[in-house]
C-alpha atoms as a PDB file:
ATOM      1  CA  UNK A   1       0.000   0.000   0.000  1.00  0.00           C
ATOM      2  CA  UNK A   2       1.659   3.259  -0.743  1.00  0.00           C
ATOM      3  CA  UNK A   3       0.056   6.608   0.951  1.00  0.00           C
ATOM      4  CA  UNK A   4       1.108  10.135  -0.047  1.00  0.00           C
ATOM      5  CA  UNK A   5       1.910  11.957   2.567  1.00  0.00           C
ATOM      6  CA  UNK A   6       1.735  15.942   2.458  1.00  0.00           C
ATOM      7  CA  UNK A   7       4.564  18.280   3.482  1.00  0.00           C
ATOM      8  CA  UNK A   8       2.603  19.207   6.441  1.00  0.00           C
ATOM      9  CA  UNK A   9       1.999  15.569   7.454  1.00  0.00           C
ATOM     10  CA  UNK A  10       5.908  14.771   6.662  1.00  0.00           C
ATOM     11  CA  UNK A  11       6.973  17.516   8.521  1.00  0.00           C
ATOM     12  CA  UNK A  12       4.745  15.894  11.604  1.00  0.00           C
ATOM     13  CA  UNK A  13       5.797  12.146  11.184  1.00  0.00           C
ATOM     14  CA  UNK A  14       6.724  11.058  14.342  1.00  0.00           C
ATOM     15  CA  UNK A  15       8.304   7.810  12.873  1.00  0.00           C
ATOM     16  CA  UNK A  16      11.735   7.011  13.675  1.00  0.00           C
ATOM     17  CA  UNK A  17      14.210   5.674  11.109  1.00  0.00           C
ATOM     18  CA  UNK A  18      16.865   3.541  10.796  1.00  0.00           C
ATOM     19  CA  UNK A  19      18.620   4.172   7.644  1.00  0.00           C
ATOM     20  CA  UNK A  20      18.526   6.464   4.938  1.00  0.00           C
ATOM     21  CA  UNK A  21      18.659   4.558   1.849  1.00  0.00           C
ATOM     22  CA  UNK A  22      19.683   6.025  -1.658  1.00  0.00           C
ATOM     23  CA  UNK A  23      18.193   3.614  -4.440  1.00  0.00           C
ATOM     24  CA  UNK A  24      19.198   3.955  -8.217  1.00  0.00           C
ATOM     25  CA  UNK A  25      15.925   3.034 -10.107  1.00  0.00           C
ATOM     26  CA  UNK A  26      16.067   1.099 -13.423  1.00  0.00           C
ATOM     27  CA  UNK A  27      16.680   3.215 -16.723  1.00  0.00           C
ATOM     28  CA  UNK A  28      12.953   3.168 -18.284  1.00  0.00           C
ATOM     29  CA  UNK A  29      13.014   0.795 -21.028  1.00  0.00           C
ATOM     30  CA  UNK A  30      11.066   2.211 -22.950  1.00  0.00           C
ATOM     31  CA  UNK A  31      13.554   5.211 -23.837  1.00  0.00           C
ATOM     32  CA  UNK A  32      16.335   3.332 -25.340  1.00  0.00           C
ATOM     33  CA  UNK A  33      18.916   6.486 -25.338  1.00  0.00           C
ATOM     34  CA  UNK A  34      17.914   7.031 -21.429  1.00  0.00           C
ATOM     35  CA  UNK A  35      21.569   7.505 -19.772  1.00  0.00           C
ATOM     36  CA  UNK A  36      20.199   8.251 -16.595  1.00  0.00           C
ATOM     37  CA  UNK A  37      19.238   6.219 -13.505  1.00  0.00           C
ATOM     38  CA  UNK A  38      16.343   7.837 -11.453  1.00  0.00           C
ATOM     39  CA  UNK A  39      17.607   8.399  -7.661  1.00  0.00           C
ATOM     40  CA  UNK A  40      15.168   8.380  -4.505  1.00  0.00           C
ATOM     41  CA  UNK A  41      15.654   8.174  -0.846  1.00  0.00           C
ATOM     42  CA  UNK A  42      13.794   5.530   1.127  1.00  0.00           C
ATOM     43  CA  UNK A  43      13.690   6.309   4.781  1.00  0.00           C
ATOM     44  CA  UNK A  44      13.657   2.696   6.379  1.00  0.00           C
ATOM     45  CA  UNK A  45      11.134   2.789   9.276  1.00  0.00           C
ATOM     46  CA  UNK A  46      12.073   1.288  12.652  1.00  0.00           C
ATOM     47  CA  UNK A  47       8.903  -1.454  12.373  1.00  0.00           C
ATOM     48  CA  UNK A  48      11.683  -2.765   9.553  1.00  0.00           C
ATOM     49  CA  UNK A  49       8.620  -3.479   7.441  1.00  0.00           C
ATOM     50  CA  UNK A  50       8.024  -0.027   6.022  1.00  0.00           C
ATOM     51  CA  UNK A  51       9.445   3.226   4.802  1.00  0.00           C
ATOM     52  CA  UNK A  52       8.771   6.888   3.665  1.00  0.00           C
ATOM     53  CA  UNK A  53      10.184   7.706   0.053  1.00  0.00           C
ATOM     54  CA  UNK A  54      11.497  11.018  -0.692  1.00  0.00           C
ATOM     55  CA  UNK A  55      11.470  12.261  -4.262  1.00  0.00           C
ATOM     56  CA  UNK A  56      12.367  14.700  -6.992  1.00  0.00           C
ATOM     57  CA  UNK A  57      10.622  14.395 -10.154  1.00  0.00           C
ATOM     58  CA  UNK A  58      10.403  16.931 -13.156  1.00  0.00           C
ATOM     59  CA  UNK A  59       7.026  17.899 -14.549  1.00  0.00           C
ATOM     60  CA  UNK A  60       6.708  18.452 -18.491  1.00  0.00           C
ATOM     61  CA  UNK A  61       7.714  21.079 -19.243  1.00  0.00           C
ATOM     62  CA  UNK A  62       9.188  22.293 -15.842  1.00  0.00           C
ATOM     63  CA  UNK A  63      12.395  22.733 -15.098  1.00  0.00           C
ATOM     64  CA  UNK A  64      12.135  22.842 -11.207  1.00  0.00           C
ATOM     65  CA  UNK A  65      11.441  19.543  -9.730  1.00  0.00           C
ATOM     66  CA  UNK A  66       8.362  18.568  -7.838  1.00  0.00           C
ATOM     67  CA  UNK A  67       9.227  16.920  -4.079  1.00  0.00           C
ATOM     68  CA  UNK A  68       7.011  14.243  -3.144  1.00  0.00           C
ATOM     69  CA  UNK A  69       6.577  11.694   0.109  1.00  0.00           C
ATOM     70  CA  UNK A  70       4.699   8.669  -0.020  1.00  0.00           C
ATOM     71  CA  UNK A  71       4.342   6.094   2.740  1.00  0.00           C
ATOM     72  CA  UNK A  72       4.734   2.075   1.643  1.00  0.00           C
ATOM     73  CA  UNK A  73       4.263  -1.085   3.489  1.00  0.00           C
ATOM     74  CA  UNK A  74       7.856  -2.397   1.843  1.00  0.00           C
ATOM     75  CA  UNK A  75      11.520  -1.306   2.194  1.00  0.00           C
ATOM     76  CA  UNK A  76      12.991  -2.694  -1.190  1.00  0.00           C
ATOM     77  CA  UNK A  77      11.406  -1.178  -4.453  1.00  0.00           C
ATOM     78  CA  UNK A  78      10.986  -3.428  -7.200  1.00  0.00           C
ATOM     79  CA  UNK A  79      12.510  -0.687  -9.618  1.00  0.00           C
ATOM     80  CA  UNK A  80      15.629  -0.947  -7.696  1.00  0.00           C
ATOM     81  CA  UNK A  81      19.253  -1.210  -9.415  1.00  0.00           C
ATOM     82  CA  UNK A  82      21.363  -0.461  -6.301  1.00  0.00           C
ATOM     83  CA  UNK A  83      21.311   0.987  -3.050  1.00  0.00           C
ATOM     84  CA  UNK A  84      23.050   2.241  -0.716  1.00  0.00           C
ATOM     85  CA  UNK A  85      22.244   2.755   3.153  1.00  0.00           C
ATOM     86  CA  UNK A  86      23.216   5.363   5.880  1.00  0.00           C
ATOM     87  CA  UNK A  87      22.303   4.516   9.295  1.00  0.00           C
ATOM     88  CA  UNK A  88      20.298   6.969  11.265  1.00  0.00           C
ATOM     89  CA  UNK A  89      21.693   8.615  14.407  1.00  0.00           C
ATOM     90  CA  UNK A  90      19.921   7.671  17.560  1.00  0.00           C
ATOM     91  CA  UNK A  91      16.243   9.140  17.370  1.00  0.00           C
ATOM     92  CA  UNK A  92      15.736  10.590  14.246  1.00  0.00           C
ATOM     93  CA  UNK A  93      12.374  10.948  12.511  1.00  0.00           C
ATOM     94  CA  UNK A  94      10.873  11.378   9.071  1.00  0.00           C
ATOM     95  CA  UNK A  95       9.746  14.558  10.509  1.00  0.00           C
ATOM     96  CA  UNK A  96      13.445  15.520  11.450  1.00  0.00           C
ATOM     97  CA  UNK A  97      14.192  14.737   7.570  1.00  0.00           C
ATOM     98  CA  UNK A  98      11.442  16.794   6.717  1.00  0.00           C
ATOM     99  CA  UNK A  99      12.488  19.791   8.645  1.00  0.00           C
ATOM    100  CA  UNK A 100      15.799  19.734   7.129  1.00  0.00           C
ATOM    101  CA  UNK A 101      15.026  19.391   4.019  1.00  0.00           C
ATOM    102  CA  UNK A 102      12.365  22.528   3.718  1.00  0.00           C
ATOM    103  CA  UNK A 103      14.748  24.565   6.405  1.00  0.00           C
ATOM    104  CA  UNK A 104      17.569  24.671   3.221  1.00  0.00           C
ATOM    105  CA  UNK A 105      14.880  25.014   0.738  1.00  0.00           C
ATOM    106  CA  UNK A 106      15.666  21.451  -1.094  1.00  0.00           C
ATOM    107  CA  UNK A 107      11.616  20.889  -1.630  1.00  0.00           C
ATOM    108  CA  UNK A 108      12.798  22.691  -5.032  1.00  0.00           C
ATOM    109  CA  UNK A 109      15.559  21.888  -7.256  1.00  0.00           C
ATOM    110  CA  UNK A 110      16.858  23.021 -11.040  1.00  0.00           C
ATOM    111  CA  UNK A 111      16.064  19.553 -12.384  1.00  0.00           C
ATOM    112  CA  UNK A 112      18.491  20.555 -15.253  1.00  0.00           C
ATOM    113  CA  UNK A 113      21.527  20.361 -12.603  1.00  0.00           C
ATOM    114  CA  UNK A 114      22.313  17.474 -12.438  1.00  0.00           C
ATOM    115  CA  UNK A 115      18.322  16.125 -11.864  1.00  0.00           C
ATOM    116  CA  UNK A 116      17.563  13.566  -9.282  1.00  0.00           C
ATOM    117  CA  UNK A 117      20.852  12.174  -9.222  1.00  0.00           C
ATOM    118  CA  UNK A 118      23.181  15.277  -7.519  1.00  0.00           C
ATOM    119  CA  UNK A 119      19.695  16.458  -5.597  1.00  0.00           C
ATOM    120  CA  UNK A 120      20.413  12.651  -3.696  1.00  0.00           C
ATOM    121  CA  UNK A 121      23.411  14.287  -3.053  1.00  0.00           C
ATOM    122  CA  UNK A 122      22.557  17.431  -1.692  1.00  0.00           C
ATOM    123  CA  UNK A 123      19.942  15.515   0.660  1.00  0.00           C
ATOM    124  CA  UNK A 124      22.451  13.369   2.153  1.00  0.00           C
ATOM    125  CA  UNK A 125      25.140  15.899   2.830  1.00  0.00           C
ATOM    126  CA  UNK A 126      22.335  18.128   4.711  1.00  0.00           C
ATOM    127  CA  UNK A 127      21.394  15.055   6.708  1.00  0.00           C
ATOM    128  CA  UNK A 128      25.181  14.438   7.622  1.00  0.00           C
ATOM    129  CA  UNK A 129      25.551  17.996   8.276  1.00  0.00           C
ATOM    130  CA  UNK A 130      22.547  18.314  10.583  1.00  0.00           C
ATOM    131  CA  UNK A 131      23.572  15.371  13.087  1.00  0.00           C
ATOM    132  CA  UNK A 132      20.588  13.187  10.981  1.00  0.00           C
ATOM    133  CA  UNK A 133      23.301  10.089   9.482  1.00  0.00           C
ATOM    134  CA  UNK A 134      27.320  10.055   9.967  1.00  0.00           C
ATOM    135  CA  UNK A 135      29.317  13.014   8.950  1.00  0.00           C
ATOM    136  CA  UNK A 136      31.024  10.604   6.275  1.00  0.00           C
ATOM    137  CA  UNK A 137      28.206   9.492   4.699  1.00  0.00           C
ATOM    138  CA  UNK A 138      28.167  11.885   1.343  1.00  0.00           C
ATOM    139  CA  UNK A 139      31.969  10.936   0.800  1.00  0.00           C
ATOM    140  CA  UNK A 140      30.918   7.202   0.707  1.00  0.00           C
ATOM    141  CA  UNK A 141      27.565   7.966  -1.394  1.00  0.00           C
ATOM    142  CA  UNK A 142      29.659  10.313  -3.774  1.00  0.00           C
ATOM    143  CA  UNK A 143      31.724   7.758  -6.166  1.00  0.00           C
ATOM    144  CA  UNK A 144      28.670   5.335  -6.360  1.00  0.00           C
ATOM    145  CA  UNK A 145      26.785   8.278  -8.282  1.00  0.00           C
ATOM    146  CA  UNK A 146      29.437   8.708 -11.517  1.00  0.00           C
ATOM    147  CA  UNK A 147      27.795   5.415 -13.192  1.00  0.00           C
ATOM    148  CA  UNK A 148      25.037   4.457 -14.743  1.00  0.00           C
ATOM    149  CA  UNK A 149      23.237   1.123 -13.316  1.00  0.00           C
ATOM    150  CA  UNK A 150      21.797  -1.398 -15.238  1.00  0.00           C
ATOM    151  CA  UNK A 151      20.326  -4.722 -14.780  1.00  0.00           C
ATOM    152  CA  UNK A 152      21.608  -7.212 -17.468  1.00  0.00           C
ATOM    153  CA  UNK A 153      18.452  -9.702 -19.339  1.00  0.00           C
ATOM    154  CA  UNK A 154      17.986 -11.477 -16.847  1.00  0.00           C
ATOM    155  CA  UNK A 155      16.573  -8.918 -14.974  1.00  0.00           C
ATOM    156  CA  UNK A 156      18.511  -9.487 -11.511  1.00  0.00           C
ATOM    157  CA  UNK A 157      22.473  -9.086 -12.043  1.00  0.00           C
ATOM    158  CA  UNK A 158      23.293  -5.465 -11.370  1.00  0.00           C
ATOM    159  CA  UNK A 159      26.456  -4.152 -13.604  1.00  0.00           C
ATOM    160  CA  UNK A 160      27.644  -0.119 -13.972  1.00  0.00           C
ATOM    161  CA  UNK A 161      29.390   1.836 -16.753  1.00  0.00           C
ATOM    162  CA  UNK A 162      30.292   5.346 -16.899  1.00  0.00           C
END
């Protein structure tokens, strides 16, 4: 079941996390010439069942991207290539995310900068620097986001190029 949640009703989710997990989505098939993966966050609830998903996406036509949360009852996306996980400091909440991420104004983002992919970025390094996940965690996420991911035909080996 997935649930969108409001930037109000993010901003007052009491939830605690665990992790905060980038995920490199697969490139849509249905655009051969696509060179780009599509990056979310998935904020892994404590229950270990569920999670909040944090996401840029450009409207036609727009160039600034649209933020949106959604609740689900899973932690691993089907669309999935690769992720990577940063473990929460001790009591953080999606609303702490929340609050950080409307504080520096990241609800909004030139999607022609680098689109979903360097907005990831920016997310994680304002968690790190606001005591959310470790201080080191952008430096460990930065390397991982210079390739593109792919799955291979079978549809479950994951493989990267640049």
């Amino acid at each position: 079941m997935t649930s969108i949640l409001s930037p109000q009703a993010a901003q007052a989710d009491s939830t605690r996390i665990t992790h905060a997990r980038v995920v490199a989505h697969t490139v849509d098939k249905s655009k051969p010439k696509a060179r780009e993966n599509h990056w979310s966050i998935y904020l892994l609830h404590q229950d270990g069942k569920s999670s909040t998903r944090i996401n840029i996406r450009a409207e036609n036509g727009k160039q600034t991207g649209l933020l949106e949360w959604t609740q689900h009852d899973y932690t691993k996306a089907t669309s999935a290539v690769i992720y990577l996980e940063y473990e929460a400091l001790e009591g953080v909440t999606v609303s702490s995310v929340a609050h950080v991420i409307y504080r520096l104004g990241r609800d909004t983002h030139m999607m022609a900068e680098g689109g979903s992919r360097a907005w990831v970025y920016y997310i994680i390094d304002d968690l790190a620097q606001n005591s959310c996940i470790s201080p080191s965690s952008p430096y460990h996420l930065w390397p991982n986001l210079s390739f593109l991911y792919l799955r291979d035909e079978s549809d479950t080996d994951h493989r990267k190029s640049s």
